[in-house]
Protein backbone atom coordinates (compact mmCIF):
# COMPACT_ATOMS: atom_id res chain seq x y z
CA UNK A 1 64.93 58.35 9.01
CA UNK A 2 62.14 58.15 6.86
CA UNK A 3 61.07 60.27 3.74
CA UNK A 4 57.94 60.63 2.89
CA UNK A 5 56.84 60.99 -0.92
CA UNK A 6 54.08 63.57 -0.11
CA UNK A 7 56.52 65.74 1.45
CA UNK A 8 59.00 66.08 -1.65
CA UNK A 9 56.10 65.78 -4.16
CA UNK A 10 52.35 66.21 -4.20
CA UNK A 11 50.71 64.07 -5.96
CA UNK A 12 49.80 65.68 -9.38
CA UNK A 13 53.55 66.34 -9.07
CA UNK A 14 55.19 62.66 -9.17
CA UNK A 15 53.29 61.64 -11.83
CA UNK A 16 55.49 63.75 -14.34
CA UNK A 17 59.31 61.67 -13.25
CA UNK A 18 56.67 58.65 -13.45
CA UNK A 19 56.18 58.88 -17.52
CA UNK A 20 59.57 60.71 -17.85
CA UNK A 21 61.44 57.08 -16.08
CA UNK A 22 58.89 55.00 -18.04
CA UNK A 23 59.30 56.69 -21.55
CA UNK A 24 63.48 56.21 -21.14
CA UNK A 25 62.60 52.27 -20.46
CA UNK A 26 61.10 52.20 -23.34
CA UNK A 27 62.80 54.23 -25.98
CA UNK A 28 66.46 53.30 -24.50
CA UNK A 29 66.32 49.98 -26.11
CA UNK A 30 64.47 51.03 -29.19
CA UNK A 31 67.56 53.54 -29.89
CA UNK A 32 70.25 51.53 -28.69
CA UNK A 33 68.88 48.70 -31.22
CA UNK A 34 68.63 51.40 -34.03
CA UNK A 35 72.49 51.55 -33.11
CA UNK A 36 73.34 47.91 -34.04
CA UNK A 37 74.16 47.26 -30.39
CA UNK A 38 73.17 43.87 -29.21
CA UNK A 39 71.78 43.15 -25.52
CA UNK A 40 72.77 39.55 -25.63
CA UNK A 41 76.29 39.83 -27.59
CA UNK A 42 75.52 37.95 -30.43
CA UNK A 43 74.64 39.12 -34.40
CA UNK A 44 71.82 37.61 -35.41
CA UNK A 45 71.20 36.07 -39.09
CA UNK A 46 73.92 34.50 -41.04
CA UNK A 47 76.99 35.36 -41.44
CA UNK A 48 78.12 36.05 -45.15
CA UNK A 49 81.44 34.76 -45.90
CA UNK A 50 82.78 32.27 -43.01
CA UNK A 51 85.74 30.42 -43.72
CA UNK A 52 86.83 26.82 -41.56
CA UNK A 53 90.09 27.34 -39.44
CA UNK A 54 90.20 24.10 -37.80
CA UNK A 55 87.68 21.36 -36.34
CA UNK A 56 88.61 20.24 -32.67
CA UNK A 57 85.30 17.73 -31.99
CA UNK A 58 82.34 17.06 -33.51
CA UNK A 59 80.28 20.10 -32.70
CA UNK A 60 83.03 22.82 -32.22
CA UNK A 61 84.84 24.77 -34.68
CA UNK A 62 86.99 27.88 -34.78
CA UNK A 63 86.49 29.95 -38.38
CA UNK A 64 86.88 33.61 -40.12
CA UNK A 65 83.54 35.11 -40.82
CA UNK A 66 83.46 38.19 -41.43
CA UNK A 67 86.60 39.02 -40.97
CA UNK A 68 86.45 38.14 -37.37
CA UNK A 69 87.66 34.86 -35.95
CA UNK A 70 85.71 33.51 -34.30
CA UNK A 71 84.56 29.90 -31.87
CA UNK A 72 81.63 28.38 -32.81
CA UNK A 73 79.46 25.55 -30.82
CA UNK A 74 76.84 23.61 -33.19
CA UNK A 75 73.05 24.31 -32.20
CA UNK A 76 71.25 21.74 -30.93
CA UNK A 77 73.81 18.73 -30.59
CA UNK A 78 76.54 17.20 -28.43
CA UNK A 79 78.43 14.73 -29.73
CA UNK A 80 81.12 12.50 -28.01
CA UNK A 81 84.07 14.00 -26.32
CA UNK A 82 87.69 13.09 -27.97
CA UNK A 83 88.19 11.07 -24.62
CA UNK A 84 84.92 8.44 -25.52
CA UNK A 85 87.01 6.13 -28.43
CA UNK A 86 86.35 6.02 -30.89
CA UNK A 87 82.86 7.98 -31.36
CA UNK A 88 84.56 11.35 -30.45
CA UNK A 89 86.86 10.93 -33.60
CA UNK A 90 84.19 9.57 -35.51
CA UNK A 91 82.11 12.31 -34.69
CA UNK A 92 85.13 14.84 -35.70
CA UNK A 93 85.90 13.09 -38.75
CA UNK A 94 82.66 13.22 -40.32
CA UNK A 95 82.24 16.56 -39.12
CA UNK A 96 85.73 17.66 -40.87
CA UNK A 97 84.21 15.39 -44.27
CA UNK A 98 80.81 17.38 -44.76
CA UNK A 99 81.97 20.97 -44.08
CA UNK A 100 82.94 22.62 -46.79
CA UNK A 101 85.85 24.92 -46.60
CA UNK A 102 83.50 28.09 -47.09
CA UNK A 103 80.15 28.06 -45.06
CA UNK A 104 77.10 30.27 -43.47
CA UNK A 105 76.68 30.55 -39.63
CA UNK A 106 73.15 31.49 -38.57
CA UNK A 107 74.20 33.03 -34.92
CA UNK A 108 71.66 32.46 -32.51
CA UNK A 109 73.12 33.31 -29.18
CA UNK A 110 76.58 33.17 -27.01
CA UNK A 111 77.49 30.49 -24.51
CA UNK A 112 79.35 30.92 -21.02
CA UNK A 113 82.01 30.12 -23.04
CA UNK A 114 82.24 33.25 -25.18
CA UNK A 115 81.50 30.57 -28.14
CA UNK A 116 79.00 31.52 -30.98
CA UNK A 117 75.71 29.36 -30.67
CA UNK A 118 74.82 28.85 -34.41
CA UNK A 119 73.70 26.64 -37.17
CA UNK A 120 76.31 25.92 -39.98
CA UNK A 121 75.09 25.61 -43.38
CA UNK A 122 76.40 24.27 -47.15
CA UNK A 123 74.15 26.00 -49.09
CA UNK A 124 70.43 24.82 -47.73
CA UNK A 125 72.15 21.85 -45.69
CA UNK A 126 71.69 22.02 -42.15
CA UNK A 127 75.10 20.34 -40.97
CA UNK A 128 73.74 20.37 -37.70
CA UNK A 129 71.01 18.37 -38.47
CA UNK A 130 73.42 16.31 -40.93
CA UNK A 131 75.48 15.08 -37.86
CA UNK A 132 71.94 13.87 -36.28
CA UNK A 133 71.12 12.27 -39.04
CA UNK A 134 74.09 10.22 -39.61
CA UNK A 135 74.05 9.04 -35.84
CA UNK A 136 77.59 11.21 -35.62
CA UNK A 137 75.50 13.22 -33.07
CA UNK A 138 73.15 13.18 -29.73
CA UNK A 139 70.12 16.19 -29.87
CA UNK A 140 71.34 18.09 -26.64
CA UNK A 141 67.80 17.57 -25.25
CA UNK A 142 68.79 20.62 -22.67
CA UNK A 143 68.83 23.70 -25.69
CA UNK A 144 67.02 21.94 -28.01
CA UNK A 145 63.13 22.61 -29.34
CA UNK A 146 63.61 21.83 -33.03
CA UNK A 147 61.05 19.06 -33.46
CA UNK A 148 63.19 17.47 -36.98
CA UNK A 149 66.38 16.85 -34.54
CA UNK A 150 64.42 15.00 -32.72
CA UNK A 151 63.19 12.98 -35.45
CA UNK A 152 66.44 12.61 -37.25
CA UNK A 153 67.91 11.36 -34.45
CA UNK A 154 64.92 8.77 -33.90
CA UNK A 155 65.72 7.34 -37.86
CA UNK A 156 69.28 6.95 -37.01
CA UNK A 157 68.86 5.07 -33.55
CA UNK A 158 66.64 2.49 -35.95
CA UNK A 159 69.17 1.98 -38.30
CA UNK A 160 71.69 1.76 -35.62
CA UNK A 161 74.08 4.49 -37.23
CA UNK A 162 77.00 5.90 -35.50
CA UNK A 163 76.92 6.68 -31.80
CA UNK A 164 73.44 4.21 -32.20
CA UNK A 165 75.57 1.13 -33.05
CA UNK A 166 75.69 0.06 -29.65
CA UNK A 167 74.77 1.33 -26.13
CA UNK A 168 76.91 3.25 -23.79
CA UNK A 169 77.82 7.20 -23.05
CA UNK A 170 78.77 8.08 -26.46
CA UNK A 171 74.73 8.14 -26.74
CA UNK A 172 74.60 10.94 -23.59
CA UNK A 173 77.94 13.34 -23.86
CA UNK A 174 76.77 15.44 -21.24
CA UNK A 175 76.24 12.33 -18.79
CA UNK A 176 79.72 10.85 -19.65
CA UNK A 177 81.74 15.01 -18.51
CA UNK A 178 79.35 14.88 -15.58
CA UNK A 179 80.60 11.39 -14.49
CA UNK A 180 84.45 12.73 -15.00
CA UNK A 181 83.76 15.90 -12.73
């Protein structure tokens, strides 16, 4: 059985629930963000007092900001797994040397993972972009726009630094868990 729209409403009639559905889409979001609530599940902006807990690899952490503890996954990089010796401890190592015990997060989104997307910073230092730099760390090509990754990666593949010193998987993390599925 078919009903038809003329019969419950004339015309100049259905044009009122039109504007009243279309005014709720858009003033439903505009309140809910007035609220603090967050579509996506992730703050945004830094964080102002995060505190290291522990550093598993070179682009995963667990820390306190906040108050809140919390997982965080480095913008922008992958670096070798702990299974690819010795880059993955490499990678770690140098991770654990340049973070300082008390940092800012810049959240940017949530992963499948329930981890924190974000960029970790010492003061104006990028550490992100630090681990790039010293070849401890691949730009993950797949989330990443940022044109000076790309560029800090290109200076350390010429001086051959880190994962650069030589050829293999290190260079491609995501290639080498692929290959292990």
């Amino acid at each position: 059985m078919q009903i038809k729209w003329s019969r419950l409403l004339p015309a100049r009639q259905r044009i009122i629930p039109f504007w009243a559905i279309a005014g709720l889409a858009v003033a439903v979001p505009w309140l809910i963000a007035g609220q603090g609530i967050d579509f996506l599940g992730a703050a945004e902006g830094p964080a102002s007092a995060c505190t290291v807990q522990s550093i598993y690899d070179g682009d995963t952490m667990r820390a306190v900001c906040d108050g809140e503890q919390i997982k965080i996954r480095l913008n922008c990089i992958d670096t070798p797994e702990m299974g690819q010796r010795p880059w993955g401890t490499e990678s770690r190592d140098y991770l654990r040397r340049i973070t300082p015990e008390r940092f800012s997060l810049e959240r940017l989104d949530k992963d499948r993972y329930g981890r924190i997307i974000g960029n970790v910073f010492d003061g104006d230092i990028n550490l992100n972009l630090e681990m790039v730099a010293a070849g401890q760390a691949a730009v993950y090509v797949k989330y990443c726009t940022a044109r000076e990754f790309y560029d800090a990666e290109r200076a350390a593949r010429r001086q051959g630094l880190g994962i650069w010193e030589k050829e293999g998987l290190q260079q491609r993390p995501w290639e080498w868990r692929s290959a292990r599925r």
